[in-house]
PDB file of N, CA and C in Angstrom:
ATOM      1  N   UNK A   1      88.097  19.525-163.737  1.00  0.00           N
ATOM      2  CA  UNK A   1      88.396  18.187-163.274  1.00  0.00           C
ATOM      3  C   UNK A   1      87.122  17.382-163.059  1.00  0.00           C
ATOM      4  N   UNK A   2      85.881  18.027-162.770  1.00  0.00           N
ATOM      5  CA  UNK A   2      84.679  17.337-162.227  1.00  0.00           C
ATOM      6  C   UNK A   2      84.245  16.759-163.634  1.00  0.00           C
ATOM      7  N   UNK A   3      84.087  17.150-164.812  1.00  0.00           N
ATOM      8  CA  UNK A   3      84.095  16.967-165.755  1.00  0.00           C
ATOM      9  C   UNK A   3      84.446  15.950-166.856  1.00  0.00           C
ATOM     10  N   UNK A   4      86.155  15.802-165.945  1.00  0.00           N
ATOM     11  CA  UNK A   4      86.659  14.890-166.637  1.00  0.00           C
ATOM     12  C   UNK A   4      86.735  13.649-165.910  1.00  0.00           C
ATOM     13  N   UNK A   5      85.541  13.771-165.103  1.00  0.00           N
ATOM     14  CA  UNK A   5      85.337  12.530-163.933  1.00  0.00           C
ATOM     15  C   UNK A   5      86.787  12.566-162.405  1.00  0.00           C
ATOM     16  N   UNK A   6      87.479  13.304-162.855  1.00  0.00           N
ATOM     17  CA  UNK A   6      87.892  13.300-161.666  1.00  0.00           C
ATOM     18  C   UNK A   6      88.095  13.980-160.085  1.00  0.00           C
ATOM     19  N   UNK A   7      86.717  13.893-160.047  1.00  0.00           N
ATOM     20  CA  UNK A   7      86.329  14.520-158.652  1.00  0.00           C
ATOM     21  C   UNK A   7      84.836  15.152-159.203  1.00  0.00           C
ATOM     22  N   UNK A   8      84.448  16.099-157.411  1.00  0.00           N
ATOM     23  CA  UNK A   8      83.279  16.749-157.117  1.00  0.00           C
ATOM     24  C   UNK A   8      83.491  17.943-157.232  1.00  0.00           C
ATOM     25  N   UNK A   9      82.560  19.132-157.551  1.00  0.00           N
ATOM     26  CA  UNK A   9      82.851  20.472-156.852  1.00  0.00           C
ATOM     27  C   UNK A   9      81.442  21.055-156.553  1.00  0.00           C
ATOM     28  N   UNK A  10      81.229  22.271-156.441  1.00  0.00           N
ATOM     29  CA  UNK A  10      80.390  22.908-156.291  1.00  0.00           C
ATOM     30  C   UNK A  10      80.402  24.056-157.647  1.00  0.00           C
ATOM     31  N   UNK A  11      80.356  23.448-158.261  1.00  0.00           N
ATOM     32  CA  UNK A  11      80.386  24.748-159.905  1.00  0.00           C
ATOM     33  C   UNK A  11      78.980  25.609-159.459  1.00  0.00           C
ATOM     34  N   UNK A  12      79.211  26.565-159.893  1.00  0.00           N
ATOM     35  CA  UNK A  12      77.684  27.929-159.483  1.00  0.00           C
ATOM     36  C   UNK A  12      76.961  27.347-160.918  1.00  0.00           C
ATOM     37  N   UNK A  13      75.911  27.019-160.977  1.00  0.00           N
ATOM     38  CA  UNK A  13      74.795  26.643-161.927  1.00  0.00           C
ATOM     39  C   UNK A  13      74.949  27.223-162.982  1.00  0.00           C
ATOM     40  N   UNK A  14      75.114  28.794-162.960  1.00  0.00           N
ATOM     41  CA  UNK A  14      75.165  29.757-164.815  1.00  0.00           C
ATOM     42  C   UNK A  14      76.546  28.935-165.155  1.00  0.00           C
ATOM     43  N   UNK A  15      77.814  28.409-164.431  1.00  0.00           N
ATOM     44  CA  UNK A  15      78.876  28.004-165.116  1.00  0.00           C
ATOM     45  C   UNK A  15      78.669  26.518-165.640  1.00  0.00           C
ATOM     46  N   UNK A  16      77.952  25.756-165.087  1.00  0.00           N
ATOM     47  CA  UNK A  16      77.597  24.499-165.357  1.00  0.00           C
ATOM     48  C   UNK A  16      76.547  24.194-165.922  1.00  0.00           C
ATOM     49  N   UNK A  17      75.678  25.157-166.398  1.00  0.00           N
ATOM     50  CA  UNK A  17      74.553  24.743-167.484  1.00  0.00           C
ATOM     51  C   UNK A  17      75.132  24.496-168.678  1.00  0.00           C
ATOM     52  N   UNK A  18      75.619  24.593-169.356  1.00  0.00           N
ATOM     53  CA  UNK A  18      75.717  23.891-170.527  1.00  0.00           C
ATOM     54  C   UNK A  18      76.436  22.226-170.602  1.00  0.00           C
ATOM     55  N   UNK A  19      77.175  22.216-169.679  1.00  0.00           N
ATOM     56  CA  UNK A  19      77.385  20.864-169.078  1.00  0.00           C
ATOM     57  C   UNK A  19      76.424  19.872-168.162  1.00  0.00           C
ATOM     58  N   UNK A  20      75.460  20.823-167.782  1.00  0.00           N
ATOM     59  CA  UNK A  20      74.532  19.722-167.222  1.00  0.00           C
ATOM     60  C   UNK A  20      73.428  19.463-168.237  1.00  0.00           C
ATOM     61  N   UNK A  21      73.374  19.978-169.483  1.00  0.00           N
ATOM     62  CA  UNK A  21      72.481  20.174-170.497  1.00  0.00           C
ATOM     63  C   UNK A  21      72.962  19.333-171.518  1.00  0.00           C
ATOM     64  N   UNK A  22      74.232  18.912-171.123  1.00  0.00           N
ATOM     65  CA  UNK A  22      74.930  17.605-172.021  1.00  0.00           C
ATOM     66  C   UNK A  22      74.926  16.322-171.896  1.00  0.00           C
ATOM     67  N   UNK A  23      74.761  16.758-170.377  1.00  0.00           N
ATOM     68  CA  UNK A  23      75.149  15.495-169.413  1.00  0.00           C
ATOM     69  C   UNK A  23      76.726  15.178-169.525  1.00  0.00           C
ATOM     70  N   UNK A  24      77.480  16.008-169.427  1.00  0.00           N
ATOM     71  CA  UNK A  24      78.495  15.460-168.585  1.00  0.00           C
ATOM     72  C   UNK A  24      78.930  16.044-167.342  1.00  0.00           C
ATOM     73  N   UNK A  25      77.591  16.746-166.945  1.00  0.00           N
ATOM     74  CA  UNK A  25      78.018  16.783-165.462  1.00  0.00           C
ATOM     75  C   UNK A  25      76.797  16.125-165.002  1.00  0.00           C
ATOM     76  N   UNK A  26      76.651  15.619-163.814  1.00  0.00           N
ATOM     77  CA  UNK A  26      75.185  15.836-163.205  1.00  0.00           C
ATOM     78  C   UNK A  26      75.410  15.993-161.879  1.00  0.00           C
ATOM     79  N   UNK A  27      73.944  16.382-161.255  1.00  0.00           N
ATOM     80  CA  UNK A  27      73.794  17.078-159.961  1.00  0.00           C
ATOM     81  C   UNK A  27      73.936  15.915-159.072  1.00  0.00           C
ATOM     82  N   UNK A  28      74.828  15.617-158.201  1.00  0.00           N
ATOM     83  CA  UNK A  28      74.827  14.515-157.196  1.00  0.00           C
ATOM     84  C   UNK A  28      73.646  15.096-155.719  1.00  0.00           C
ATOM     85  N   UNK A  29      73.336  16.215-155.776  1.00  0.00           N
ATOM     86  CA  UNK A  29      72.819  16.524-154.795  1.00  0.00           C
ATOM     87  C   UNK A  29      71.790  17.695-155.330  1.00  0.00           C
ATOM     88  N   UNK A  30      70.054  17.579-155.902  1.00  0.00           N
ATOM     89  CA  UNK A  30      69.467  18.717-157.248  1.00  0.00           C
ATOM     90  C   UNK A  30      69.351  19.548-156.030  1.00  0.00           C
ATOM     91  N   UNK A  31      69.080  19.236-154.995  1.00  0.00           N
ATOM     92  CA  UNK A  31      68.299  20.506-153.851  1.00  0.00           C
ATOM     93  C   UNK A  31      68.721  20.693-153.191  1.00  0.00           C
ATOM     94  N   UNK A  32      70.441  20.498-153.108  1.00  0.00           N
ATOM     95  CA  UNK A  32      71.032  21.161-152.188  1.00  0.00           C
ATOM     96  C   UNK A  32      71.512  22.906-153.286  1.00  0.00           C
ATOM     97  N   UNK A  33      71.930  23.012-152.099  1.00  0.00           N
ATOM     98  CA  UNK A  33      72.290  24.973-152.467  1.00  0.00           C
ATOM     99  C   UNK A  33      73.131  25.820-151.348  1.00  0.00           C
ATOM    100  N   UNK A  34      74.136  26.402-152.157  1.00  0.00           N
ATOM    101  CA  UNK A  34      75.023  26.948-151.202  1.00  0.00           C
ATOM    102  C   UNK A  34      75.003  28.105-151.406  1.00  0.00           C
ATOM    103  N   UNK A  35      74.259  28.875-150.176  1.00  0.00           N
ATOM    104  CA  UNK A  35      74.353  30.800-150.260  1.00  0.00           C
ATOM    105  C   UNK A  35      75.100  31.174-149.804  1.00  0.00           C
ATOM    106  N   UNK A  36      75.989  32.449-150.515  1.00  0.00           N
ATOM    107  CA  UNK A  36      77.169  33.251-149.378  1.00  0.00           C
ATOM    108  C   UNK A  36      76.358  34.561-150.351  1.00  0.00           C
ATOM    109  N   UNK A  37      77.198  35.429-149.586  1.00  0.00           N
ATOM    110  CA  UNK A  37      76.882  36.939-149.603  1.00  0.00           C
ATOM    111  C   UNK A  37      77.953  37.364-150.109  1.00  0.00           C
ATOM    112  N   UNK A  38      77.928  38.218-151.453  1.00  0.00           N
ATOM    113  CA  UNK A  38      79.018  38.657-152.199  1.00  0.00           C
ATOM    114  C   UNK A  38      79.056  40.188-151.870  1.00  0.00           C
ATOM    115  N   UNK A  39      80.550  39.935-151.621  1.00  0.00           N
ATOM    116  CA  UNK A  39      81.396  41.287-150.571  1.00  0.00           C
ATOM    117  C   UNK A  39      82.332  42.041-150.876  1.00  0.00           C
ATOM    118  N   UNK A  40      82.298  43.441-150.889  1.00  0.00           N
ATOM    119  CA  UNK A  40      83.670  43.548-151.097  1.00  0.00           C
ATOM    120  C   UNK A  40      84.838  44.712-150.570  1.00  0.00           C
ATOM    121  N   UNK A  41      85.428  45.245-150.452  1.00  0.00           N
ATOM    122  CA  UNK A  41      86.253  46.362-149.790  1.00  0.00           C
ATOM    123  C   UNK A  41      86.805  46.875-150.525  1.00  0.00           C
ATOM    124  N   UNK A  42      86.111  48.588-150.475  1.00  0.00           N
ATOM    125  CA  UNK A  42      86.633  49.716-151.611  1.00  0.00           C
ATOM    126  C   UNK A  42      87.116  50.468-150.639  1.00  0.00           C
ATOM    127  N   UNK A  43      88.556  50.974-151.045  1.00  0.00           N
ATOM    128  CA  UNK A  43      89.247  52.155-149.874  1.00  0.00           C
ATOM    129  C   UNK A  43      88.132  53.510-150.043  1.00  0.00           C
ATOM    130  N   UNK A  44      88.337  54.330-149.405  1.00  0.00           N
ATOM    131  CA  UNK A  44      88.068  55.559-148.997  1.00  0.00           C
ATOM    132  C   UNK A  44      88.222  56.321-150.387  1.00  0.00           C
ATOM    133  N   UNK A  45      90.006  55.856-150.952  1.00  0.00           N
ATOM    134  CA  UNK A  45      90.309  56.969-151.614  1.00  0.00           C
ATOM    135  C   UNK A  45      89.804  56.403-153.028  1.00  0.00           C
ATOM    136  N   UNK A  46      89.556  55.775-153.465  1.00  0.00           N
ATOM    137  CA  UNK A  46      88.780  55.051-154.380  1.00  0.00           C
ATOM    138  C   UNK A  46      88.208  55.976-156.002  1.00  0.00           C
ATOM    139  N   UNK A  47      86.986  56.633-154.958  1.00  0.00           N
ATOM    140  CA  UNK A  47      86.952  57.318-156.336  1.00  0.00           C
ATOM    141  C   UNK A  47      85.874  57.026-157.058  1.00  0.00           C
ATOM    142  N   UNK A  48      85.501  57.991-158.566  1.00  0.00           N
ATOM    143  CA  UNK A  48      84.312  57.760-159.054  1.00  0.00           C
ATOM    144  C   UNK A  48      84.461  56.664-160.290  1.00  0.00           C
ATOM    145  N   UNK A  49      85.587  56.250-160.434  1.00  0.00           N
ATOM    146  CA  UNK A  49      85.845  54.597-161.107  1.00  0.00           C
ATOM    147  C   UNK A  49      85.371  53.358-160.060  1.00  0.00           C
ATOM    148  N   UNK A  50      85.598  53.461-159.162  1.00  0.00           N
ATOM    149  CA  UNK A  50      85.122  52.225-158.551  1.00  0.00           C
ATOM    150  C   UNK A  50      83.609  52.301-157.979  1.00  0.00           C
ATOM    151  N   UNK A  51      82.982  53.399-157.741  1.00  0.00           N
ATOM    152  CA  UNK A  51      82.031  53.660-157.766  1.00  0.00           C
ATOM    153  C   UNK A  51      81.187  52.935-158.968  1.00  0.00           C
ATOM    154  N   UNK A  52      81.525  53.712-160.159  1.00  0.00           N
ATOM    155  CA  UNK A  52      81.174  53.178-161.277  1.00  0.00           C
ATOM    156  C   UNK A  52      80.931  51.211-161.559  1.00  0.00           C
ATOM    157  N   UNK A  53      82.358  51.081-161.193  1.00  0.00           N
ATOM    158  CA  UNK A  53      82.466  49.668-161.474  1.00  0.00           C
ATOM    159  C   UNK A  53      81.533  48.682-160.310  1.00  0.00           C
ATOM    160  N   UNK A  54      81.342  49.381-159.038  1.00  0.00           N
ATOM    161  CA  UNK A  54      80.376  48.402-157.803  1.00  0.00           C
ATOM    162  C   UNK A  54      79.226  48.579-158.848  1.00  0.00           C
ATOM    163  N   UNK A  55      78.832  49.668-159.237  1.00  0.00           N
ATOM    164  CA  UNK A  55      77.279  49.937-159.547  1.00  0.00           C
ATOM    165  C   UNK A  55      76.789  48.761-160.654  1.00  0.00           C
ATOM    166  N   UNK A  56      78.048  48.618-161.554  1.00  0.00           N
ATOM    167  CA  UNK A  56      78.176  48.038-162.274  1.00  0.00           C
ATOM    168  C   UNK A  56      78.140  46.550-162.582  1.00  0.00           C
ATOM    169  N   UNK A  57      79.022  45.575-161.614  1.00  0.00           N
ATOM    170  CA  UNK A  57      78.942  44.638-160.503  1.00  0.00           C
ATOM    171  C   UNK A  57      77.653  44.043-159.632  1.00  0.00           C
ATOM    172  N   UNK A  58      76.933  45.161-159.192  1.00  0.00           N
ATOM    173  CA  UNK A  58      75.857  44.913-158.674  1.00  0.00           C
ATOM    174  C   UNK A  58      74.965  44.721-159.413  1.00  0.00           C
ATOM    175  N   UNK A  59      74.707  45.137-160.854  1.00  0.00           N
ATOM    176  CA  UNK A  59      73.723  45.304-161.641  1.00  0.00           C
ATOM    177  C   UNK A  59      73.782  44.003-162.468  1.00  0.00           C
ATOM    178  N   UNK A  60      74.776  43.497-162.245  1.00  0.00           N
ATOM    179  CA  UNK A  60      75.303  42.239-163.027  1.00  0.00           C
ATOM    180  C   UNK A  60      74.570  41.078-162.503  1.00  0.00           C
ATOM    181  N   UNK A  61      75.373  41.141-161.154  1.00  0.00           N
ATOM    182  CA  UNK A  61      75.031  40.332-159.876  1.00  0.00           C
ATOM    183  C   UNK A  61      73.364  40.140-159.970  1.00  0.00           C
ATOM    184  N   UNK A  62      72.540  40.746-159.729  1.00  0.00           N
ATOM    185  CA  UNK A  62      71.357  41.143-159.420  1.00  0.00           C
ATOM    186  C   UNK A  62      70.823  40.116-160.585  1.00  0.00           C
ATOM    187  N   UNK A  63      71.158  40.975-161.932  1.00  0.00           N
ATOM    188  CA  UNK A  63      70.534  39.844-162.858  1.00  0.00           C
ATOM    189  C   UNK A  63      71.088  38.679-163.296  1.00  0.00           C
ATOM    190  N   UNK A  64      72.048  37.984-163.215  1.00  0.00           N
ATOM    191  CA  UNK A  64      72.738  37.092-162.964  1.00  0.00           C
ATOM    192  C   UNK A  64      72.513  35.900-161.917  1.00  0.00           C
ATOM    193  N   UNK A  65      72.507  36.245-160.936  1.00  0.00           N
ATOM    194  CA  UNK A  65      72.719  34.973-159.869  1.00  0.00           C
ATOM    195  C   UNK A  65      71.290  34.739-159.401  1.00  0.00           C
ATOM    196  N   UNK A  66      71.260  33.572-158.954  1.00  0.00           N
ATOM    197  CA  UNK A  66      70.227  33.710-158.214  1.00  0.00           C
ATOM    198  C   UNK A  66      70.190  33.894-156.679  1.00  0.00           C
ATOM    199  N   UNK A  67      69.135  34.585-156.560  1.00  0.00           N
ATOM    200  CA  UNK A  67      68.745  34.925-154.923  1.00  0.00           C
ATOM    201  C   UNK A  67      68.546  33.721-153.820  1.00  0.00           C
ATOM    202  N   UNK A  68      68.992  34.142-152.620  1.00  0.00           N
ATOM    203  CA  UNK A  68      68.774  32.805-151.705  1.00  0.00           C
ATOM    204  C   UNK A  68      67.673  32.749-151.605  1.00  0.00           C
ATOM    205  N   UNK A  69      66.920  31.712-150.997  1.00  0.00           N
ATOM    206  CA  UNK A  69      65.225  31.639-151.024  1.00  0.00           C
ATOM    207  C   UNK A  69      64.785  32.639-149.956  1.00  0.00           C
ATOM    208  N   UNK A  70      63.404  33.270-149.802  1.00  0.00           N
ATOM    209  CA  UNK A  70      63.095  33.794-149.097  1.00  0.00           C
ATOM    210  C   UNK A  70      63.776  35.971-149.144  1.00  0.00           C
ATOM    211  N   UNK A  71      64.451  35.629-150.219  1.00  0.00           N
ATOM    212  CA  UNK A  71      65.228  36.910-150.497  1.00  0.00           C
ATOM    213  C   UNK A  71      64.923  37.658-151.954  1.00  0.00           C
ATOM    214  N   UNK A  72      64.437  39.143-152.415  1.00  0.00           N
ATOM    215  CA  UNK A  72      64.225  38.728-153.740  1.00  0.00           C
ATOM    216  C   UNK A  72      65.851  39.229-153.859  1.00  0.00           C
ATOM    217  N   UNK A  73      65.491  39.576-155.634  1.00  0.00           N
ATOM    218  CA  UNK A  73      67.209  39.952-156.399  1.00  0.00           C
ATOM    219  C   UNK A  73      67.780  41.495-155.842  1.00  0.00           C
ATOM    220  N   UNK A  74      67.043  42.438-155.038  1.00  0.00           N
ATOM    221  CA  UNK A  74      67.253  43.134-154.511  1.00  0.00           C
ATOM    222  C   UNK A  74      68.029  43.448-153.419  1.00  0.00           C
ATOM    223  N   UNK A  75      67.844  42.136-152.817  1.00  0.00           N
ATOM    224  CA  UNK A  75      68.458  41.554-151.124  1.00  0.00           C
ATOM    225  C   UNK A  75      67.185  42.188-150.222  1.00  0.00           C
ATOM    226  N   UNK A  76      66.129  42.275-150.871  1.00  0.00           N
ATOM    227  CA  UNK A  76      65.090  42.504-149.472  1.00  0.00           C
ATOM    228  C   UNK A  76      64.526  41.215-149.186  1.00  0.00           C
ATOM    229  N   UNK A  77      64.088  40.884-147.668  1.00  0.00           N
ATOM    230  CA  UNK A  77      63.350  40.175-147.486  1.00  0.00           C
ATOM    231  C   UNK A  77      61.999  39.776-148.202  1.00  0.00           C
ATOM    232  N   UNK A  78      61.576  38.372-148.780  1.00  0.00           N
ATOM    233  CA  UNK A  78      60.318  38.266-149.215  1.00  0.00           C
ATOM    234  C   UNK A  78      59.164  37.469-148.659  1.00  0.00           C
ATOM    235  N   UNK A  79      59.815  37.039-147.329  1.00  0.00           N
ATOM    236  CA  UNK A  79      59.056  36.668-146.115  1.00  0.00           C
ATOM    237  C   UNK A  79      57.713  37.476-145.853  1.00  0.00           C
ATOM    238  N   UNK A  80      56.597  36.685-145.942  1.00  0.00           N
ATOM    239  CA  UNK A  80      55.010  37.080-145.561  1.00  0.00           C
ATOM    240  C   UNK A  80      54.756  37.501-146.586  1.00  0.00           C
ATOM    241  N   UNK A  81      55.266  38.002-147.807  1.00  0.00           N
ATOM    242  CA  UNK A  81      55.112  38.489-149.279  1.00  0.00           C
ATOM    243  C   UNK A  81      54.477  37.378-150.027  1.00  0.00           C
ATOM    244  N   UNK A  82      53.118  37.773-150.067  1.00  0.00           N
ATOM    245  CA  UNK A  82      51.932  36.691-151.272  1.00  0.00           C
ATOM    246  C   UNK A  82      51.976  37.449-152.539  1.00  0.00           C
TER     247      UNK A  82
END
């Protein structure tokens, strides 16, 4: 819908690069940025498939998204780090 001019959203950047590379989207706000922490809940009985698939997920994640500032792609702190 943001796209087709009707309305705002918050699209995550890897989904909206090729649209902001067209220009039919643009950034109403370049330096704002919204961090959450991606979560999730595996039962107990779960198993070495879902195992598989977090490891999997995470490895994605990691190279994929970007890190909040001050954080590297690891999730460690990079505070006082020259």
């Amino acid at each position: 819908m943001a796209e087709a001019g009707a309305g705002w959203g918050l699209i995550p950047q890897a989904q909206a690069a090729r649209q902001l590379a067209e220009g039919t989207l643009v950034e109403l706000l370049p330096d704002f940025t919204v961090t959450c922490r991606c979560t999730g809940i595996i039962g107990a009985m779960a198993g070495n498939c879902c195992d598989q698939l977090t490891r999997h997920l995470l490895h994605q994640a990691r190279r994929a998204l970007i890190p909040p500032q001050g954080v590297s792609a690891t999730g460690q702190s990079n505070k006082g780090v020259s």
